[in-house]
Protein backbone atom coordinates (compact mmCIF):
# COMPACT_ATOMS: atom_id res chain seq x y z
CA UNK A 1 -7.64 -4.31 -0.21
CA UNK A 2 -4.20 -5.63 -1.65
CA UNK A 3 -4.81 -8.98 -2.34
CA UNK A 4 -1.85 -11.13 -3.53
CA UNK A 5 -3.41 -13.98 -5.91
CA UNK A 6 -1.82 -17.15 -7.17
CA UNK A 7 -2.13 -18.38 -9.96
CA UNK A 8 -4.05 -15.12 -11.41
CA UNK A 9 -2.80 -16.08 -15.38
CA UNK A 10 -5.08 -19.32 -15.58
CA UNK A 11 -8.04 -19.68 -15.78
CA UNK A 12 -10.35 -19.22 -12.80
CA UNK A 13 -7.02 -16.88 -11.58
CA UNK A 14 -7.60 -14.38 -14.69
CA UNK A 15 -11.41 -14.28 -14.40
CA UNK A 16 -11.19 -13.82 -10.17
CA UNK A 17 -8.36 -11.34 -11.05
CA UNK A 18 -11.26 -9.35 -13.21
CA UNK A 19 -14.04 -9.39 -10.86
CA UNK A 20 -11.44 -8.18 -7.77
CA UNK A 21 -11.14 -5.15 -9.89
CA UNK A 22 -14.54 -4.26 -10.11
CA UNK A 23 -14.39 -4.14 -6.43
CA UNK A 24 -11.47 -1.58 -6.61
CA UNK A 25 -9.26 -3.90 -5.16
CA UNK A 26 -5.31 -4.09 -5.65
CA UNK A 27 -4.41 -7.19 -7.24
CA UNK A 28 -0.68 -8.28 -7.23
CA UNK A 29 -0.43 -11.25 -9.52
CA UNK A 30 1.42 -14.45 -9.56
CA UNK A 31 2.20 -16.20 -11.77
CA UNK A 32 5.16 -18.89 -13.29
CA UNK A 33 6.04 -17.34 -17.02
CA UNK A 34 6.71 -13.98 -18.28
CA UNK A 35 3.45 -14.29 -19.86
CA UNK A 36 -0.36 -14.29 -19.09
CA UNK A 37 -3.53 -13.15 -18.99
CA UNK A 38 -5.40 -10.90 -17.15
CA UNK A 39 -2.86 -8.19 -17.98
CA UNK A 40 -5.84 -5.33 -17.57
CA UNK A 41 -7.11 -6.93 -14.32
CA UNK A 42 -3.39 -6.92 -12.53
CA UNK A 43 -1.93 -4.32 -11.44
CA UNK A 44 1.54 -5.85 -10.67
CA UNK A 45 2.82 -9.15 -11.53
CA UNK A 46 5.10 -11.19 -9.77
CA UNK A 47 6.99 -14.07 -11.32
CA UNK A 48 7.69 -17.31 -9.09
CA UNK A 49 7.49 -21.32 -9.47
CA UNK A 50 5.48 -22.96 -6.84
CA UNK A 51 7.96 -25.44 -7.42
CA UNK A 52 10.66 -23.63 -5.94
CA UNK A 53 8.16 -21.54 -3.27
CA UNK A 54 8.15 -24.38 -0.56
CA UNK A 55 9.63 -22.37 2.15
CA UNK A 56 8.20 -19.24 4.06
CA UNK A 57 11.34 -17.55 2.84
CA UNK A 58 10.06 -17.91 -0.53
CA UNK A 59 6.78 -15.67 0.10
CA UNK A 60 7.90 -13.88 2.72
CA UNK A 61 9.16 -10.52 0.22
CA UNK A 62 5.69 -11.08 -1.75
CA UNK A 63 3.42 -10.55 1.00
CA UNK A 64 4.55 -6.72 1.91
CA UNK A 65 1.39 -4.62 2.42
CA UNK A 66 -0.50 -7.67 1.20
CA UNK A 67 -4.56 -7.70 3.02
CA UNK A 68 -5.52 -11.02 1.55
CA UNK A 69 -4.53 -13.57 -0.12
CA UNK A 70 -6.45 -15.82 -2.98
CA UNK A 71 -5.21 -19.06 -4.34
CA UNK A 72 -6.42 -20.40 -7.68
CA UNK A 73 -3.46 -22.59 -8.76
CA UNK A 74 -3.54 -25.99 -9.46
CA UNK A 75 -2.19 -28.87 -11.86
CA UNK A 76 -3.93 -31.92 -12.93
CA UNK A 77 -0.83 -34.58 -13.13
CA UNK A 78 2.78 -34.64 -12.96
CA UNK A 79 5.12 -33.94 -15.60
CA UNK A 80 7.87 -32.18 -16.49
CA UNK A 81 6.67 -28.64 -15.84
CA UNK A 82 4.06 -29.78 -13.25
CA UNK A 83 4.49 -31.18 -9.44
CA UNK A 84 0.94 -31.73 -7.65
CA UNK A 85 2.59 -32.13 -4.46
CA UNK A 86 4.29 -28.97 -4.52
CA UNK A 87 1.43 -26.39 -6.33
CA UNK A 88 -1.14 -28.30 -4.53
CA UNK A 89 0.72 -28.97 -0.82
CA UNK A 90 4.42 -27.81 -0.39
CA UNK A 91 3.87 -24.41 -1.90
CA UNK A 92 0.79 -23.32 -0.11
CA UNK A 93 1.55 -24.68 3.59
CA UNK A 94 4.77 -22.57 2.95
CA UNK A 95 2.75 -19.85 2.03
CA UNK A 96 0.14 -20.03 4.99
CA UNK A 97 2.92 -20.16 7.20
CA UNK A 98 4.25 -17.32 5.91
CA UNK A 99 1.09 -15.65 6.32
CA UNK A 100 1.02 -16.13 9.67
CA UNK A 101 3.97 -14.51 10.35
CA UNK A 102 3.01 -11.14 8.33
CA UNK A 103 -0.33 -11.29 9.99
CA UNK A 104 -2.00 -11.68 6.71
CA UNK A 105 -5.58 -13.19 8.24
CA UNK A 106 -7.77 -13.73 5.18
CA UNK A 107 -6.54 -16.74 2.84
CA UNK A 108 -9.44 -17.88 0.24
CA UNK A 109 -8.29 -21.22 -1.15
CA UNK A 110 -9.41 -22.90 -4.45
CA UNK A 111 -9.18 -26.77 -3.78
CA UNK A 112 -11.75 -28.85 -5.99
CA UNK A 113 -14.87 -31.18 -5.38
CA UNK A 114 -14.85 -34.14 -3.84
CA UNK A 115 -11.07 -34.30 -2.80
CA UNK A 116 -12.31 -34.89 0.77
CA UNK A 117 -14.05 -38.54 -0.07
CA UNK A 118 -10.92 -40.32 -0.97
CA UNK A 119 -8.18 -39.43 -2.79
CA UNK A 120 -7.93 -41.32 -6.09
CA UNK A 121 -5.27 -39.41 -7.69
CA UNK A 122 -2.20 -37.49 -6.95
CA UNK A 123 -4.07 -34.68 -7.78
CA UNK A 124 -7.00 -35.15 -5.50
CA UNK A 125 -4.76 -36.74 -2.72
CA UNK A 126 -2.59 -33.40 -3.05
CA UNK A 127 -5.14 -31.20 -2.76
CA UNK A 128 -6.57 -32.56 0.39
CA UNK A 129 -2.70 -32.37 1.96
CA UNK A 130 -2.82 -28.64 1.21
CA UNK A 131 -6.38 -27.90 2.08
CA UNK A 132 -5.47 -30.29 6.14
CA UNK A 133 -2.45 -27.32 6.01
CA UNK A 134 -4.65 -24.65 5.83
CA UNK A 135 -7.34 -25.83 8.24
CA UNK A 136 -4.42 -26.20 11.02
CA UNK A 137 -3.81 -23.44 10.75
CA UNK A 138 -4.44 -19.96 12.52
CA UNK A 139 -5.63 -18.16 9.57
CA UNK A 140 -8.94 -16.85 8.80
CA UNK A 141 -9.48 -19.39 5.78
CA UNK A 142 -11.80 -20.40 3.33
CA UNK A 143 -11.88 -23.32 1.28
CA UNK A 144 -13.92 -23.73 -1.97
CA UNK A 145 -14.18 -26.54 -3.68
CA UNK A 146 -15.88 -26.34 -7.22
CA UNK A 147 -17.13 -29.10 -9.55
CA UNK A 148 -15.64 -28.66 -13.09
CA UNK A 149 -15.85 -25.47 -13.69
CA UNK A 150 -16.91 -23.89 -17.09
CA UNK A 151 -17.07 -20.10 -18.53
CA UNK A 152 -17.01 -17.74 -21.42
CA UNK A 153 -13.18 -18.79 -21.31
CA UNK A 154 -11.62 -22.17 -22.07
CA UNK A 155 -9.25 -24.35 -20.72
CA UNK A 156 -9.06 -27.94 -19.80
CA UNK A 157 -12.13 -29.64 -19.25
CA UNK A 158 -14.36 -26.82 -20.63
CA UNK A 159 -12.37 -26.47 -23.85
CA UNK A 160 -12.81 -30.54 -23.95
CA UNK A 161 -16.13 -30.37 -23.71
CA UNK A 162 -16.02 -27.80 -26.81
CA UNK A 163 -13.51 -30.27 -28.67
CA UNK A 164 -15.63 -33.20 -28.29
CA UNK A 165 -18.72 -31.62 -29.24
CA UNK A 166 -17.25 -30.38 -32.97
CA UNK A 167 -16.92 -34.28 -33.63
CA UNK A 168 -19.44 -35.53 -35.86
CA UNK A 169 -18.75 -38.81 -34.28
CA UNK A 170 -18.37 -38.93 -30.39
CA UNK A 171 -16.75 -41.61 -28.22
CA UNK A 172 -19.16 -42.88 -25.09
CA UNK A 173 -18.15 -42.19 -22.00
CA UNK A 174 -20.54 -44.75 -20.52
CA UNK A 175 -18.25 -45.12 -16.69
CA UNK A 176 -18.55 -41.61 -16.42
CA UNK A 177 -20.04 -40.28 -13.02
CA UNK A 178 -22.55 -37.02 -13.16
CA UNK A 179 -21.32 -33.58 -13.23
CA UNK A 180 -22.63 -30.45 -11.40
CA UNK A 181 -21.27 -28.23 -13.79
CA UNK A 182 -20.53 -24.69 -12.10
CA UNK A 183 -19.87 -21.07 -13.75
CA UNK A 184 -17.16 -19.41 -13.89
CA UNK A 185 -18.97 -16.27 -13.06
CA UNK A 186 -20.29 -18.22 -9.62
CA UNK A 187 -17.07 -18.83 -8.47
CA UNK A 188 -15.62 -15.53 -8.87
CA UNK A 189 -18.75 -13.54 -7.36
CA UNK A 190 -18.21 -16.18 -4.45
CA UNK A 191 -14.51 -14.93 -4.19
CA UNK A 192 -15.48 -11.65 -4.09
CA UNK A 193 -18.04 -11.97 -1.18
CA UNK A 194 -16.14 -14.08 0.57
CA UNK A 195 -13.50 -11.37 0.74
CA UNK A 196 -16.35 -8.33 2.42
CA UNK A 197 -15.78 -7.39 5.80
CA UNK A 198 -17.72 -9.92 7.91
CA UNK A 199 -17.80 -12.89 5.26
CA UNK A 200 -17.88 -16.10 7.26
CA UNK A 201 -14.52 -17.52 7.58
CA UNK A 202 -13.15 -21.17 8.81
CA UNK A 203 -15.66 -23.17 6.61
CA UNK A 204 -15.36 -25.47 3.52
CA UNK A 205 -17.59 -24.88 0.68
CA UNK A 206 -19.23 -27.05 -1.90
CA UNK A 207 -19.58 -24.95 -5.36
CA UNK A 208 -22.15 -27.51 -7.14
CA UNK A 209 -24.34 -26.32 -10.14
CA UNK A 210 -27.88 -27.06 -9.65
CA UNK A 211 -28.15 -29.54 -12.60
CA UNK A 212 -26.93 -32.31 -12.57
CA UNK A 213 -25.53 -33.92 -15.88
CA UNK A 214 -23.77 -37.07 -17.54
CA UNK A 215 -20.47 -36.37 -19.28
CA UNK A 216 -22.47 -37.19 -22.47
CA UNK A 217 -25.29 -34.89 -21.91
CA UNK A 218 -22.68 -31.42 -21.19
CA UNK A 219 -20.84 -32.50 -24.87
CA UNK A 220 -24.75 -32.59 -26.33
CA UNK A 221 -25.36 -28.88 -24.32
CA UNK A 222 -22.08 -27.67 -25.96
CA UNK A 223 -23.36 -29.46 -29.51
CA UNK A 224 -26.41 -27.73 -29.38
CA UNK A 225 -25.05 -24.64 -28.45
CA UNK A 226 -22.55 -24.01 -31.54
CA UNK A 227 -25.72 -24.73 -33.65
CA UNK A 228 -24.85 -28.31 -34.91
CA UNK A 229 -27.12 -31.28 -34.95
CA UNK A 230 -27.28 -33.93 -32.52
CA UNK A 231 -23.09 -36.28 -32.99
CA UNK A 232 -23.23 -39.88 -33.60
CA UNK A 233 -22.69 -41.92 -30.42
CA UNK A 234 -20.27 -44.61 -30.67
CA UNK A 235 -18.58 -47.29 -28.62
CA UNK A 236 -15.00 -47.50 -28.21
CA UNK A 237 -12.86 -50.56 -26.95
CA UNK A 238 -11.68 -49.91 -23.42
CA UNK A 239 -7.91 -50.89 -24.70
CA UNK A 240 -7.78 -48.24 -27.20
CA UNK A 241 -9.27 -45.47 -24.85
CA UNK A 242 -6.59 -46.72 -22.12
CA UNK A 243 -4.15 -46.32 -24.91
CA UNK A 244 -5.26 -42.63 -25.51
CA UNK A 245 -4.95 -41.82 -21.62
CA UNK A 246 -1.52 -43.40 -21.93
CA UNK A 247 -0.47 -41.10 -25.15
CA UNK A 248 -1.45 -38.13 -23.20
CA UNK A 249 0.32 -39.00 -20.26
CA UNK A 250 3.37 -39.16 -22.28
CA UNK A 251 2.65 -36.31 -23.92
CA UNK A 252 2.62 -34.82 -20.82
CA UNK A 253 6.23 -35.51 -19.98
CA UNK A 254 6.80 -33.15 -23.11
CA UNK A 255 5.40 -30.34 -21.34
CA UNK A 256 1.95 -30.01 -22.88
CA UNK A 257 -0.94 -30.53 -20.89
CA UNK A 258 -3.61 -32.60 -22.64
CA UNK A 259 -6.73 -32.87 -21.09
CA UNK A 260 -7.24 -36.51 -22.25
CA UNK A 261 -4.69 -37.93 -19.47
CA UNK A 262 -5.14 -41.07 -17.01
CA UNK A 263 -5.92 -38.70 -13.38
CA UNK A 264 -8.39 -36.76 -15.95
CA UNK A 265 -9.88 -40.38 -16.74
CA UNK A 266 -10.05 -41.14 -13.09
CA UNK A 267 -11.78 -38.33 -11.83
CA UNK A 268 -14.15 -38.65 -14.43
CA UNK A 269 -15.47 -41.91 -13.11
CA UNK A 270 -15.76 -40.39 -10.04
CA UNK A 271 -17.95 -37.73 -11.22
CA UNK A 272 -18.15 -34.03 -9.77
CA UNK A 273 -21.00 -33.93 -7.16
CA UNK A 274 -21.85 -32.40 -4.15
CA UNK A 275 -24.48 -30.16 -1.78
CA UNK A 276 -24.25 -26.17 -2.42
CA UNK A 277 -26.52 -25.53 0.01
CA UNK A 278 -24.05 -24.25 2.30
CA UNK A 279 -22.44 -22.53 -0.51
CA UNK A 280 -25.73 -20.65 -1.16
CA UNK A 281 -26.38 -19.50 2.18
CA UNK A 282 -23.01 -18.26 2.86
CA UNK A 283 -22.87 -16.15 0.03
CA UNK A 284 -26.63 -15.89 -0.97
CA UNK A 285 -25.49 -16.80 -4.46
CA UNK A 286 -27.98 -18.70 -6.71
CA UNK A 287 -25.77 -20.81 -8.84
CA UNK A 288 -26.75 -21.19 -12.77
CA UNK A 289 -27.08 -24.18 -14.64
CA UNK A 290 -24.98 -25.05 -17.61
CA UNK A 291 -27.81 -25.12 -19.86
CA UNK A 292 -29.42 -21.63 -18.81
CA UNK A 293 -25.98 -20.25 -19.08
CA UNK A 294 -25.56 -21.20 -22.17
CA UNK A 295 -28.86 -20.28 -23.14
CA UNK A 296 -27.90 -16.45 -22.49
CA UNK A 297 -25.16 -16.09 -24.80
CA UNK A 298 -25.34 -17.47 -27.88
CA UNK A 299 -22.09 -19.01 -29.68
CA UNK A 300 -20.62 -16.72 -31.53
CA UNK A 301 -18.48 -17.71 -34.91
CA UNK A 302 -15.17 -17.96 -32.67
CA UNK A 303 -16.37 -20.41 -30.45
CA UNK A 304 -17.16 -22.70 -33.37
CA UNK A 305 -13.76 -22.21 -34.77
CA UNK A 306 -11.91 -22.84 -31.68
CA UNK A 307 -14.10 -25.91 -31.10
CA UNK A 308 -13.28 -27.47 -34.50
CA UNK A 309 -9.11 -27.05 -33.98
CA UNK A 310 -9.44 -28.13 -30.73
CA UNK A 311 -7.98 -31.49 -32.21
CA UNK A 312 -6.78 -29.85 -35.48
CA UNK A 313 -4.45 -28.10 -33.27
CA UNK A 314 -2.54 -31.51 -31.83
CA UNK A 315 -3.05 -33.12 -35.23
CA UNK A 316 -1.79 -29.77 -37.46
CA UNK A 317 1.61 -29.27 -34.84
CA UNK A 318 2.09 -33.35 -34.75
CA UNK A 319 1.88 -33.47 -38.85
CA UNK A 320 3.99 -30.43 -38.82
CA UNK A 321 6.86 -31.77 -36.38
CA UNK A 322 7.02 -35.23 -38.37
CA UNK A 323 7.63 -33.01 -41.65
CA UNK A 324 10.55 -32.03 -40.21
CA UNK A 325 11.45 -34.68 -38.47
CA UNK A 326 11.13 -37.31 -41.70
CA UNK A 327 12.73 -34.76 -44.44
CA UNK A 328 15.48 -34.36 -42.18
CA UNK A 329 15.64 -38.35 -41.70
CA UNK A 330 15.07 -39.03 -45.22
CA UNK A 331 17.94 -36.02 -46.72
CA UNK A 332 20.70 -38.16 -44.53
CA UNK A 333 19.20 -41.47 -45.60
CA UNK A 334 17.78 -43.05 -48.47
CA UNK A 335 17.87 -39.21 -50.19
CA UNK A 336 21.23 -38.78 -49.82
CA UNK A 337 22.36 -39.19 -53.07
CA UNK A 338 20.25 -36.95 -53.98
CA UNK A 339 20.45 -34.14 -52.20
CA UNK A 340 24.45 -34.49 -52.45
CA UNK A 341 24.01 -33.91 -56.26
CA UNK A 342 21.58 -30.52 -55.85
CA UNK A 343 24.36 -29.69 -53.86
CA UNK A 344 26.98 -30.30 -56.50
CA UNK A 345 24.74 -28.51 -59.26
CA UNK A 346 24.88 -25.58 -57.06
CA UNK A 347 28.27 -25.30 -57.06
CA UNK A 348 28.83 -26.39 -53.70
CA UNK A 349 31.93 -28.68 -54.33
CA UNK A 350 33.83 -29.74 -51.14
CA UNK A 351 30.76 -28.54 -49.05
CA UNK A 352 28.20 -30.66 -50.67
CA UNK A 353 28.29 -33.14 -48.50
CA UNK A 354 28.57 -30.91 -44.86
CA UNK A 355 25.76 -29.19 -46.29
CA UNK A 356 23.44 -31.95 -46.75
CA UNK A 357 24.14 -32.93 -43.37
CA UNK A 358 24.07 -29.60 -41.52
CA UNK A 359 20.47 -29.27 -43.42
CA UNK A 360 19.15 -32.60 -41.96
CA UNK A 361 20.64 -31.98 -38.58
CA UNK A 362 18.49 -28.37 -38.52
CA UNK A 363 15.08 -30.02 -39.82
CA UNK A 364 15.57 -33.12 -37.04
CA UNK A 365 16.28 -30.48 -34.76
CA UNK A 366 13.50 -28.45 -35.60
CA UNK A 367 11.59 -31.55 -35.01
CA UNK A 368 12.66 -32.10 -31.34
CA UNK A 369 12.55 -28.62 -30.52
CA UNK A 370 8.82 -28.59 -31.75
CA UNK A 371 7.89 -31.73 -29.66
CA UNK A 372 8.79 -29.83 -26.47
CA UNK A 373 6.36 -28.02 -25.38
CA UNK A 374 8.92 -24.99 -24.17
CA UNK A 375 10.34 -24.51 -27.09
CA UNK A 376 7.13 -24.93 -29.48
CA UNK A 377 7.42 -21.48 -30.43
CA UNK A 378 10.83 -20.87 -31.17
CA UNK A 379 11.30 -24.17 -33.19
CA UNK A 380 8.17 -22.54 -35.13
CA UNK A 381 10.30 -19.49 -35.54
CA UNK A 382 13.08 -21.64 -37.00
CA UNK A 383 10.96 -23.60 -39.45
CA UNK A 384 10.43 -20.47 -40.87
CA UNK A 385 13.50 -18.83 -40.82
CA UNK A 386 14.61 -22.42 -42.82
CA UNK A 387 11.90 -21.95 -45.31
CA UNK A 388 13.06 -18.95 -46.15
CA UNK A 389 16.69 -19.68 -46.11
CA UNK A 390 15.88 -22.50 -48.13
CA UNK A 391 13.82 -20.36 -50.64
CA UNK A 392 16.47 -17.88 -50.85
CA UNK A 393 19.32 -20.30 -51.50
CA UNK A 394 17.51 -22.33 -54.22
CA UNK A 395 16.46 -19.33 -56.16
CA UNK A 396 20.25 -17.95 -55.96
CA UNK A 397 21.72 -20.99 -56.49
CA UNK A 398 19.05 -23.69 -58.56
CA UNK A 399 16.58 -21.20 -59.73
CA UNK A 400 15.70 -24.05 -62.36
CA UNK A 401 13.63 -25.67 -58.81
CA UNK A 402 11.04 -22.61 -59.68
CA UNK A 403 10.47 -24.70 -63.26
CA UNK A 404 10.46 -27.96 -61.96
CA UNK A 405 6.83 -29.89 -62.37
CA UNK A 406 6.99 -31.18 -59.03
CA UNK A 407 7.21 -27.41 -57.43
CA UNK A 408 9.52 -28.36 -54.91
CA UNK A 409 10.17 -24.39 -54.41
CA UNK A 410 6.64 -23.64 -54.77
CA UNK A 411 5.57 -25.88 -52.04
CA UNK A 412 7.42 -24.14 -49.21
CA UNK A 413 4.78 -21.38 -49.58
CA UNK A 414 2.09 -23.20 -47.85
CA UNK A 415 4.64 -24.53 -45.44
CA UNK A 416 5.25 -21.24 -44.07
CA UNK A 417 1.18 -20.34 -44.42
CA UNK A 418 0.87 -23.67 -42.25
CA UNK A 419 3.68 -23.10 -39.83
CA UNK A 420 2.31 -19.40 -39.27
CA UNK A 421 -1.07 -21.37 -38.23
CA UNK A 422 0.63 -23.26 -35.94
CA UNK A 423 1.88 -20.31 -34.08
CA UNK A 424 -1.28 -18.61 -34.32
CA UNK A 425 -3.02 -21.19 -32.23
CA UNK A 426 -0.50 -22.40 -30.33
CA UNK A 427 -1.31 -20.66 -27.38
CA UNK A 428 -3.30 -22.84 -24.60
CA UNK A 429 -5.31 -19.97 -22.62
């Protein structure tokens, strides 16, 4: 078939996008950047914001010749690139709409577990608005709806879980409900199945693991996993883990998506649990546990290194952007002086002073550029292109900097080795 899948660069999108192929199936991908994963899997990409998509009109050239369609996407909270009300309601009952007109019968929808008990969140409220628009209507649909989903790949809560479990020292998480952690693998075999001729249709599915785990106990399976002994359990104050789901919230409004964020919080009180007995006998699919799955591939070196900069990653770009930030603030400050003399050693004359302010202008900008999540990269870019201006210019015009005990030239050389790290794991699946 031609199946048209949203969402095919993330995460559950990239690995369904994988097994489709297998089957010989056409996939035509969307997806919202220029970028993404999967490329192998996809055999045409097309490039459209849900945002923007809540109209029939919007789908209606993307659907040409399309047999299926399979929707993965999904946001956990609002921010400045994310709406759950339009990628988890707007978009889609636009698109199954627009399905209906094309005749397009088959629609397998990716909601999540436990949406239909009450919504707590935006994000669980907004997936049971888009999931009601897909049962009204005429389409031949299927709904899954997996508990937190974990894989070979992370992203989100899965690459949490591997975060967490590289502390030495882990927070409780003593409110948290139990999990029935699900495969990655599950899902997508369940996707495929589900898209054979004479697959049951019309019917909402469960996709629960069969064991059942505390938050706690899947950071110990990941622990034990990478090879490391058993972390130190410790109690945190409730006000200063409510102040961490606050930071990432406003983090979020830069456009990065922390998994530590307060609808993340929420939904892990509520736990992830539910019955995949019908699950099982619609698609004869025995589900694995996490610790079984785990158990057949060993953790190889580059899952312990991504688990230890899981947080090195936010602290390394955060110490990184408040370099910037505080030798641009400091050159136009209290260094002023200063850095107006270099300037006049150098020869600079009537431009010593523009130039020390041009120069702390570009750090603080290379600050707030870095901050935004949008243009990470490209401020990373800059920071090099600076070092390297400002390496150049000091050994043309102050070469006595190279002699000086304090190795202010000298130290720009692990600046750029550190700002190269930064762009090297910058990427977030």
């Amino acid at each position: 078939m031609r199946i048209l899948l949203i969402g095919a660069a993330g995460l559950i999108g990239a690995a369904v996008a994988a097994r489709l192929k297998r089957e010989g199936h056409e996939i035509i991908g969307l997806r919202r950047g220029a970028s993404g994963a999967a490329q192998g899997a996809v055999d045409h990409w097309v490039q459209l914001d849900l945002r923007q998509a809540t109209t029939p009109e919007s789908w209606r050239p993307h659907l040409a010749g399309v047999d299926a369609v399979v929707n993965c996407a999904g946001v956990l909270q609002d921010n400045v690139r994310d709406s759950t009300a339009r990628v988890h309601h707007d978009a889609p009952a636009a698109l199954w709409r627009a399905c209906e007109e094309a005749g397009i019968r088959r629609v397998i929808h990716l909601s999540a577990l436990g949406v239909d008990r009450g919504g707590l969140t935006d994000f669980s409220r907004t997936k049971l608005e888009g999931d009601k628009a897909l049962e009204s209507s005429g389409l031949d649909w299927v709904i899954l709806r997996p508990s937190v989903v974990v894989g070979p790949a992370a992203y989100g809560g899965s690459a949490l879980f591997r975060g967490l479990a590289a502390l030495p020292i882990v927070p409780r998480t003593p409110d948290s409900g139990p999990l029935d952690i699900v495969q990655l693998g599950d899902v997508t075999e369940t996707v495929a199945r589900l898209l054979q001729p004479g697959a049951p249709s019309r019917i909402a599915l469960e996709l629960a693991g069969p064991e059942r785990l505390g938050f706690d106990e899947v950071v110990a399976a990941y622990r034990r996993w990478l090879g490391w002994k058993p972390a130190r359990l410790i109690s945190v104050p409730w006000w200063l883990m409510g102040l961490a789901y606050r930071a990432g919230d406003a983090i979020a409004w830069l456009g990065w998506r922390p998994a530590v964020r307060s609808t993340g919080r929420r939904e892990i009180v509520r736990g992830a649990v539910g019955d995949g007995s019908a699950w099982r006998q619609a698609t004869g699919i025995e589900p694995q546990g996490l610790t079984e799955a785990l158990a057949e591939h060993p953790a190889p070196v580059q899952e312990r290194w991504f688990a230890k900069l899981y947080f090195l990653k936010a602290l390394a770009i955060t110490t990184f952007a408040l370099f910037w930030l505080l030798t641009g603030v400091i050159s136009l400050t209290a260094g002023y002086d200063l850095a107006r003399d270099y300037m006049l050693r150098a020869g600079a004359g009537p431009l010593a002073v523009p130039s020390v302010i041009a120069g702390g202008l570009a750090d603080i900008s290379v600050f707030c550029l870095m901050i935004y999540r949008p243009t990470t990269r490209q401020a990373l870019w800059a920071a090099v292109a600076l070092s390297v201006f400002y390496i150049v210019a000091g050994t043309i015009l102050l070469p006595g900097l190279w002699r000086d005990p304090l190795g202010p030239m000298m130290k720009i050389w692990p600046i750029l080795a550190f700002n190269f790290l930064c762009l090297a794991i910058l990427e977030e699946r």
